[in-house]
Protein backbone atom coordinates (compact mmCIF):
# COMPACT_ATOMS: atom_id res chain seq x y z
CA UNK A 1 -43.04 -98.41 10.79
CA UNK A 2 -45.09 -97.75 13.66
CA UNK A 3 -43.46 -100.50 16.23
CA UNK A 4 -40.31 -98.24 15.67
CA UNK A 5 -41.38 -94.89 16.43
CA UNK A 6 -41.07 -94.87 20.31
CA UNK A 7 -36.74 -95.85 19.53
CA UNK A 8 -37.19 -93.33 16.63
CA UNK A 9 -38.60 -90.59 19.45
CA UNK A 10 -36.15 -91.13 21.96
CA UNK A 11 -33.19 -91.12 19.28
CA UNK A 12 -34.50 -87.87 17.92
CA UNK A 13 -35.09 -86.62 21.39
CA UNK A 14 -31.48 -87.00 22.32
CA UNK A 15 -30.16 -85.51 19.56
CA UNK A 16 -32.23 -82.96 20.01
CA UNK A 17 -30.74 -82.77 23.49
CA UNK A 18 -27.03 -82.81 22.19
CA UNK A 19 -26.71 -79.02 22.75
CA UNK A 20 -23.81 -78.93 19.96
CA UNK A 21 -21.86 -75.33 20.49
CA UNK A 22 -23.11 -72.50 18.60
CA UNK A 23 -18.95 -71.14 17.57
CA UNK A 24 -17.75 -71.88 15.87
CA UNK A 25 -20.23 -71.95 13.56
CA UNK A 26 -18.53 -73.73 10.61
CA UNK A 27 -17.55 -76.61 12.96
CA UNK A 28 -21.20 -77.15 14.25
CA UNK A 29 -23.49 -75.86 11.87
CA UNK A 30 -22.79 -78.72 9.40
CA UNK A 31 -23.36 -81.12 12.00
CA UNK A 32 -26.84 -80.11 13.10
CA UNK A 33 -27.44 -79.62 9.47
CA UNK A 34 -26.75 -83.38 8.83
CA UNK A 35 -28.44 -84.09 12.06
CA UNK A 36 -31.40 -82.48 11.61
CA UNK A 37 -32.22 -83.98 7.83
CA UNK A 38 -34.74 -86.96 7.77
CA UNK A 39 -32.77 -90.32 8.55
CA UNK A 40 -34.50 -93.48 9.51
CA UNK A 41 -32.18 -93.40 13.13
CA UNK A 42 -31.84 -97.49 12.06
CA UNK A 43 -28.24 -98.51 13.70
CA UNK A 44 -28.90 -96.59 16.83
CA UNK A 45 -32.56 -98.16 17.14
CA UNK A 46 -30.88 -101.40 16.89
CA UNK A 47 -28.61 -100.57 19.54
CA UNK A 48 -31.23 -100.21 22.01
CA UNK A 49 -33.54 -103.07 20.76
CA UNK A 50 -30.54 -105.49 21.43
CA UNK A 51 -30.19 -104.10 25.24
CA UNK A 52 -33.84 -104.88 25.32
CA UNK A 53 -33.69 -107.95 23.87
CA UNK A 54 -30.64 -109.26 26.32
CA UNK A 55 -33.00 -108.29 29.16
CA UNK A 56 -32.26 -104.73 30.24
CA UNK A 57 -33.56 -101.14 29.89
CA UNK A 58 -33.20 -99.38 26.62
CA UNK A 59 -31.85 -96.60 28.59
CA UNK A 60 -29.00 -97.50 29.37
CA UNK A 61 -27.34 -97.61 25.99
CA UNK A 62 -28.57 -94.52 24.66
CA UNK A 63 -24.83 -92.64 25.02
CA UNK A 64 -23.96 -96.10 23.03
CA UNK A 65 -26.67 -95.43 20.28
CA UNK A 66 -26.00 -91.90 20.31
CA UNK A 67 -22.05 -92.59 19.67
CA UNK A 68 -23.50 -94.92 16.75
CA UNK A 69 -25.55 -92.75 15.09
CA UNK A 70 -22.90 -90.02 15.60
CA UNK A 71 -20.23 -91.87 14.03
CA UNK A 72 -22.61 -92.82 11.24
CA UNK A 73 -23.12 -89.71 9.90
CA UNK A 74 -19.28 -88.59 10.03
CA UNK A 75 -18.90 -91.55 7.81
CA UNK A 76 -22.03 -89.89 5.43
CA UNK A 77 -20.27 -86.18 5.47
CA UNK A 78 -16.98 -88.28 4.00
CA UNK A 79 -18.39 -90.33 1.66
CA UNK A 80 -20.30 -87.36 0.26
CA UNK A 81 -16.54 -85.73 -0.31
CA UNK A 82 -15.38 -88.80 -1.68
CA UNK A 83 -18.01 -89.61 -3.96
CA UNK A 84 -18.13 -86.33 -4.89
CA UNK A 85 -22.27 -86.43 -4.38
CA UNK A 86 -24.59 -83.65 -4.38
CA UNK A 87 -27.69 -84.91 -2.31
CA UNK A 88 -27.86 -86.87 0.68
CA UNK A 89 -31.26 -87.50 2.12
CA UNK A 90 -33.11 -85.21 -0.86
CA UNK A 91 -30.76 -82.13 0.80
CA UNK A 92 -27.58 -80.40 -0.64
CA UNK A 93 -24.69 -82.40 1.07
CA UNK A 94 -22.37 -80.75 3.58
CA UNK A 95 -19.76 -80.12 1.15
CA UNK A 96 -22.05 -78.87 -1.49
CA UNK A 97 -23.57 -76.12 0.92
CA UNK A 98 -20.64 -75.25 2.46
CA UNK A 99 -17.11 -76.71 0.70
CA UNK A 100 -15.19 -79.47 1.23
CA UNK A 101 -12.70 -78.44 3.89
CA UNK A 102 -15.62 -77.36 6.49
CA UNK A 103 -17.52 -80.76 5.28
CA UNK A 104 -13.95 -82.53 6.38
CA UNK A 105 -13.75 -80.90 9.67
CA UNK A 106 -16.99 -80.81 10.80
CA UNK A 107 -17.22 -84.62 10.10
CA UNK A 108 -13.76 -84.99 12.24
CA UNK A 109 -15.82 -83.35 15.05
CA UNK A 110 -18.37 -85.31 14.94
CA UNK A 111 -16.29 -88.44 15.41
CA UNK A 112 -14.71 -87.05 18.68
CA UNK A 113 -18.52 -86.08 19.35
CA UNK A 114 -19.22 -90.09 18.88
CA UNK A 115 -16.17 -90.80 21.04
CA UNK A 116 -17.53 -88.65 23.81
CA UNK A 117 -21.15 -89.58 23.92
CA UNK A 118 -19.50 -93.26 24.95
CA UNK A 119 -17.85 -91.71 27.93
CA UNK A 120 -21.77 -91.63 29.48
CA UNK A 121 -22.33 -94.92 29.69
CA UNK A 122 -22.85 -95.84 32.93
CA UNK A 123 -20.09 -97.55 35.43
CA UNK A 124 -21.71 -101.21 35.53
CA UNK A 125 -21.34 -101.09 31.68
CA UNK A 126 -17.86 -102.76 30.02
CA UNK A 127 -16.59 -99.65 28.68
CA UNK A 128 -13.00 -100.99 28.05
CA UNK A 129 -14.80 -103.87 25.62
CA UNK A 130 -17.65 -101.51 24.70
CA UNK A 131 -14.93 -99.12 22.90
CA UNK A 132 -12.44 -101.71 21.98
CA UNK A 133 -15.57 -103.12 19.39
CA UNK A 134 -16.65 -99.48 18.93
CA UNK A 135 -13.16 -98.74 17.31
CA UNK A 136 -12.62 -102.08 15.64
CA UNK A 137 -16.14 -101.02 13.97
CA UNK A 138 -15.13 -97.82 12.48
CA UNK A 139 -11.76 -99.01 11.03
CA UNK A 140 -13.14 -101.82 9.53
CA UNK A 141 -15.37 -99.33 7.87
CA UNK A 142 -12.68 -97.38 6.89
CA UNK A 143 -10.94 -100.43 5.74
CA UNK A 144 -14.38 -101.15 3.51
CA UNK A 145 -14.37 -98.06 2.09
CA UNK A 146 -11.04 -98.50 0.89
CA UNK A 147 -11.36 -101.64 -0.63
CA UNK A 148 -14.32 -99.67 -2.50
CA UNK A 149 -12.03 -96.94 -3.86
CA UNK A 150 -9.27 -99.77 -4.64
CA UNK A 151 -12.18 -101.48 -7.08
CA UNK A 152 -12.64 -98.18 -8.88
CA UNK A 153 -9.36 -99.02 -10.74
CA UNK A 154 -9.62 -102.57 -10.74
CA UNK A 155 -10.99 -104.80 -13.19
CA UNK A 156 -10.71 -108.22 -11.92
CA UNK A 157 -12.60 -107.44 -8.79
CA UNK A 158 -14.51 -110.31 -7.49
CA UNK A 159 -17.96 -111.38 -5.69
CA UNK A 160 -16.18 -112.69 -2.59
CA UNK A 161 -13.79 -109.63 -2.29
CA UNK A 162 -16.79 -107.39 -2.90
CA UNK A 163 -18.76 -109.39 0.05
CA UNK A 164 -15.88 -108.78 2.31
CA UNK A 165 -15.62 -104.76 1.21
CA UNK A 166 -19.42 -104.74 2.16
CA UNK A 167 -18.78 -106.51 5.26
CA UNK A 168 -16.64 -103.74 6.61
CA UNK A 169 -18.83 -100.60 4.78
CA UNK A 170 -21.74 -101.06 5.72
CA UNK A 171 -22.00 -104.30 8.02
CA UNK A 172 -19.44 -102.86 10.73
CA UNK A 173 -21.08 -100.54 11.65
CA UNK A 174 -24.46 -102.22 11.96
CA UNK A 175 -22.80 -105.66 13.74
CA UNK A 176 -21.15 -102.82 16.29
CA UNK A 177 -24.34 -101.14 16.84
CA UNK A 178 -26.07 -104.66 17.80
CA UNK A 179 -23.09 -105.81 19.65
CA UNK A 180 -22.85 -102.75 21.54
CA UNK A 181 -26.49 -103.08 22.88
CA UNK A 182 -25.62 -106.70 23.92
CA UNK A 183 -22.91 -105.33 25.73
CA UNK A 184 -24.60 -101.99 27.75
CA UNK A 185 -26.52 -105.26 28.69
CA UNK A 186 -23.84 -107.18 30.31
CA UNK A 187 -24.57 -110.40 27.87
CA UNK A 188 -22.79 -113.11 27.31
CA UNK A 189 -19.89 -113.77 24.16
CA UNK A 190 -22.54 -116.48 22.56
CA UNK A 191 -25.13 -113.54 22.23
CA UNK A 192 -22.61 -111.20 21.34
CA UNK A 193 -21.18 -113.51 18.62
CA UNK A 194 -24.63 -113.85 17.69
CA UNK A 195 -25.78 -110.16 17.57
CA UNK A 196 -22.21 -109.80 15.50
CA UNK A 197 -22.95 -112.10 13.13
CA UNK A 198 -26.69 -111.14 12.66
CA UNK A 199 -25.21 -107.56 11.92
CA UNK A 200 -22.92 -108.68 9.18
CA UNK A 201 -25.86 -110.61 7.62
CA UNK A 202 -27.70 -107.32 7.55
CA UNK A 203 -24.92 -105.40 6.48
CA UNK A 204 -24.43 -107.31 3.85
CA UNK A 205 -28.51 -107.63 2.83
CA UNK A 206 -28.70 -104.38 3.11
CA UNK A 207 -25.92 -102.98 0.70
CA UNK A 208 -26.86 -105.81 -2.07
CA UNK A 209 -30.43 -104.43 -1.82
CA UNK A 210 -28.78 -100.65 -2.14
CA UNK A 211 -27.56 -101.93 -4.85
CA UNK A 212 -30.59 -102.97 -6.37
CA UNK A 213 -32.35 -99.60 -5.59
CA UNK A 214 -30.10 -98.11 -7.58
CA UNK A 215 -31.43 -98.97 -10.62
CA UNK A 216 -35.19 -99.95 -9.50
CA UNK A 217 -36.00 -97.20 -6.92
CA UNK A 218 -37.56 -93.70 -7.56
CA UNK A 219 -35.26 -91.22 -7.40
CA UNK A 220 -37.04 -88.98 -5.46
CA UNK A 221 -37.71 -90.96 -2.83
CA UNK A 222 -34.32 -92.82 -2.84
CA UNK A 223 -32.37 -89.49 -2.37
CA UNK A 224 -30.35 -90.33 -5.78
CA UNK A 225 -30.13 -90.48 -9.19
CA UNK A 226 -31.05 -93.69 -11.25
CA UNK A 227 -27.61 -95.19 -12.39
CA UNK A 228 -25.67 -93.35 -9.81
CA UNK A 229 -23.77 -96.41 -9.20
CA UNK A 230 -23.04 -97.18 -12.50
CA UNK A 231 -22.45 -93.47 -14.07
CA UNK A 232 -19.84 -93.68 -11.08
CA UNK A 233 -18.52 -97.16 -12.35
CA UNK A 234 -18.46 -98.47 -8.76
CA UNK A 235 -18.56 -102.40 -8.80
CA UNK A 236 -21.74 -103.16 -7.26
CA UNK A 237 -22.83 -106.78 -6.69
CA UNK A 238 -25.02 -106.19 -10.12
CA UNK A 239 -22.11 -105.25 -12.03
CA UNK A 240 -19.80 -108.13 -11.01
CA UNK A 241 -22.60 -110.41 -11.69
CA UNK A 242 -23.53 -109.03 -14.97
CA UNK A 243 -19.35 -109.07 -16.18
CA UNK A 244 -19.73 -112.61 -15.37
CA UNK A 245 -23.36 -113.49 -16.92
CA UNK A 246 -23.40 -111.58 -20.29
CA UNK A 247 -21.79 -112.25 -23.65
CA UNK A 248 -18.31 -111.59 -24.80
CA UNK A 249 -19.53 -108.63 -26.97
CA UNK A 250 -21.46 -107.24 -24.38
CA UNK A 251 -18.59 -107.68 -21.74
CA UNK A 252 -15.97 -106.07 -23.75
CA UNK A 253 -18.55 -103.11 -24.06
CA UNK A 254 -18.44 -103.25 -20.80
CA UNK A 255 -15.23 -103.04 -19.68
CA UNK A 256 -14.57 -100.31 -22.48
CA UNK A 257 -17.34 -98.21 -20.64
CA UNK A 258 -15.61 -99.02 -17.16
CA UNK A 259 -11.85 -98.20 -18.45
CA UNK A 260 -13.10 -94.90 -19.96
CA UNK A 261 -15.26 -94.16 -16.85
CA UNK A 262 -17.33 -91.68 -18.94
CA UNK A 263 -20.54 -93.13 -18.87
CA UNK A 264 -23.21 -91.63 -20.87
CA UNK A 265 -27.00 -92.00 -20.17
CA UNK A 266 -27.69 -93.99 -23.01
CA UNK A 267 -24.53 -96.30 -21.64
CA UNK A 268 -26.37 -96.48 -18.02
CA UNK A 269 -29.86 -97.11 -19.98
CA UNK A 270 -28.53 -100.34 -21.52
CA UNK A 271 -26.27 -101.51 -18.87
CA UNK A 272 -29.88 -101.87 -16.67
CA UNK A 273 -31.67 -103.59 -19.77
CA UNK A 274 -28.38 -105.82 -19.26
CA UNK A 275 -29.44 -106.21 -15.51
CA UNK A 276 -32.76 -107.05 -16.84
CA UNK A 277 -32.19 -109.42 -19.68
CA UNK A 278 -29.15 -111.34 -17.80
CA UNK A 279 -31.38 -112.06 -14.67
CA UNK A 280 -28.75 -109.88 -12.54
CA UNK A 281 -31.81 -108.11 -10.52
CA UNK A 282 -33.66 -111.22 -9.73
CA UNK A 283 -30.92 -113.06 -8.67
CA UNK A 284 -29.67 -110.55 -6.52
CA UNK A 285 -32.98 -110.64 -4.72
CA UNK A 286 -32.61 -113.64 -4.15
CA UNK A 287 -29.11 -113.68 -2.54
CA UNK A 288 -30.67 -110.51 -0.39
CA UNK A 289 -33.02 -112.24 0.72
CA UNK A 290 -30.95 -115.31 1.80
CA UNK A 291 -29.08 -112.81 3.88
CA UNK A 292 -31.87 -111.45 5.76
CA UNK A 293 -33.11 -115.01 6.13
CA UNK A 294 -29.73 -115.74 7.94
CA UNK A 295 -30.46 -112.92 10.13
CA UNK A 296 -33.71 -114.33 11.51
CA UNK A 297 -32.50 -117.17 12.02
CA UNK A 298 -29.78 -115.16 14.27
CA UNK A 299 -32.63 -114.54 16.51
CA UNK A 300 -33.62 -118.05 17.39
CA UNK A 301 -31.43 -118.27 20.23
CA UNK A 302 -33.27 -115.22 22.12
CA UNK A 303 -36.05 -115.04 24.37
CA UNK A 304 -39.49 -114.22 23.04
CA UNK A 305 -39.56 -110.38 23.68
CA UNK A 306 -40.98 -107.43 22.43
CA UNK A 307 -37.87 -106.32 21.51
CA UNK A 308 -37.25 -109.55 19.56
CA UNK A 309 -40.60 -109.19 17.59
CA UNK A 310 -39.68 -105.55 17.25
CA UNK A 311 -36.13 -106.85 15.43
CA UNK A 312 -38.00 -109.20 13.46
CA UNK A 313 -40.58 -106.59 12.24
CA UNK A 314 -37.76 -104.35 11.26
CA UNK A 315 -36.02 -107.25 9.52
CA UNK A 316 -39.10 -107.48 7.64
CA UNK A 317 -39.84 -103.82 6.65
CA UNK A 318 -35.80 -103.39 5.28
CA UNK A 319 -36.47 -106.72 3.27
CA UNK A 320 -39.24 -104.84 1.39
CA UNK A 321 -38.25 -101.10 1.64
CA UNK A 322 -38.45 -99.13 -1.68
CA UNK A 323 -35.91 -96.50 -0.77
C-alpha cells in the first residue's frame, strides 16, 4: 500500500502531535495505548483523499480526519467492553490491561477529544454542517451497534435488517469520513450525496468481507480467533445465509446451538464446513464484491485526480485484503 503511505505519515504524524495530558494517567494512558497500536489510519485517509479529490489541499481537513479517527477508536475501546474481547490489533484490549471502568472512561474522553479536534477546522470551512453529519455519523453507529446486540437474542433476524445494522456500524462512520472531506472542501450536495453513498457501499463491503475473514483469515494476522463470530453467535451475513440455505436437520442444529449460545469448537468446526458445503462463502464474495463495484462506480462523476486513482487503488487493495 505504497500510494497510501504519505496520508498514512501525516495521520500518524498528527497523532503523534496530539500532546494528550500525561494526569491523569488512567484517563490518557489508554488512549495513547490504543493510539499507538498498528491501525491501517483508513477512515481518516479517506477523509483527506476526498478534500483532494473535490479540488483542495489535504490540509485542510486534517482536524476533520483527526476527529474521525479519534472517534473511531472510542467506538473500538467500547466494542471491546461489549464484546467482551481480549485482543484488538494482536494487543491486550484496553479493558483487558487495565479494567473495564478506565476502558469506559478513557473511551468517553476520547470522544470529547474527537469533538475538539473539529473545533480546528478552519473559518472558510462549514463547521455548523461539518458537525451536524459528524454527529448524525456517530449515532447512527450507535444505533448499528444496537441493532447488533438486539440480534443476539433474536432469531428471526433478517438479511435486509442485518444490511441496515451494517449500514450504521460500520458504514457511518466511513460515509461521514468521505463526506466530511467533501465538505472541508466546500463541495457541492451532488458530490456529497455521492461521497455518502460511496461510503455506505464500503461500509457495507467491508463488514460482509469481515465477515468472511472470520472464518477464512489467519488468525494471527487478522487480530482474532477463527469462529469468533460464531463462538459469539453474532448473526453475520454467513449465518443468516446459511439458516436460510441448509437443511431442516441442519437448521434446527442450528438454532439449538444459537438458543444455547454455548458453542463448542467442534460446533464452530462444522458450522464453517456448513459455510463451505452450502456455498455461503462464495456467495458472499460475490455480494462483496458487488458492493465495492457500486463504489467505483461512485467515482465516475469526479475529475481524473490523483486522489481519485489513489481512492480507486484503495478500493482495490480492501477488495483483496487478507486481514
Amino acid at each position: 500500500m505504497d500510494f497510501l503511505k504519505p496520508y498514512a505519515t501525516l495521520i500518524e504524524s498528527e497523532i503523534h502531535h496530539l500532546k494528550l495530558p500525561e494526569a491523569p494517567s488512567t484517563l490518557y494512558d489508554p488512549q495513547k495505548y490504543i493510539l499507538s497500536s498498528k491501525a491501517k489510519r483508513i477512515r481518516p485517509i479517506l477523509t483527506l483523499v476526498a478534500t483532494g479529490m473535490c479540488g483542495k489541499n489535504i490540509r485542510k481537513s486534517i482536524p476533520a480526519a483527526l476527529a474521525v479517527e479519534l472517534v473511531h477508536n472510542f467506538s473500538l475501546i467500547h466494542d471491546d467492553i461489549m464484546d467482551q474481547a481480549k485482543s484488538r490489533r494482536g494487543n491486550d484490549t484496553v479493558h483487558v490491561k487495565w479494567n473495564s471502568s478506565t476502558a469506559i472512561l478513557s473511551g468517553d474522553g476520547m470522544l470529547i477529544q474527537a469533538m475538539l479536534q473539529l473545533q480546528k477546522v478552519s473559518e472558510e470551512i462549514d463547521f455548523k454542517k461539518l458537525n451536524r453529519v459528524f454527529l448524525e455519523g456517530i449515532n447512527k453507529v450507535c444505533e448499528g451497534q444496537a441493532l447488533d446486540m438486539e440480534f443476539e437474542d433474536r432469531l428471526d433476524v433478517t438479511t435486509d435488517e442485518y444490511l441496515e445494522m451494517i449500514s450504521g456500524k460500520t458504514g457511518a462512520l466511513i460515509a461521514a469520513s468521505l463526506e466530511m472531506g467533501g465538505i472541508c472542501s466546500n463541495a457541492d450536495e451532488d458530490k456529497l450525496n455521492t461521497l455518502k453513498e460511496l461510503g455506505f457501499s464500503l461500509g457495507k463491503a467491508f463488514q460482509i468481507q469481515d465477515d468472511i475473514l472470520d472464518v477464512t483469515a489467519d488468525p494471527e494476522k487478522f487480530g482474532k480467533r477463527k469462529g469468533g463470530d460464531i463462538y459469539e453467535g453474532k448473526k453475520t451475513y454467513l449465518m443468516l445465509q446459511v439458516l436460510e440455505h441448509c437443511n431442516k436437520d441442519e437448521r434446527t442444529w442450528l438454532i439449538n446451538c444459537l438458543e444455547n449460545k454455548t458453542m463448542k469448537d467442534v460446533d464452530v468446526l462444522r458450522i464453517i464446513e456448513l459455510y463451505e458445503s452450502c456455498g455461503i462463502i462464495e456467495e458472499a464474495k460475490n455480494v462483496m464484491n458487488q458492493y465495492y463495484t457500486k463504489a467505483e462506480k461512485a467515482l465516475e462523476m469526479f475529475e481524473e485526480s490523483k486522489y481519485k486513482g489513489d481512492l480507486l487503488k484503495l478500493i482495490n487493495f480492501l477488495k483483496n485484503r487478507e486481514f
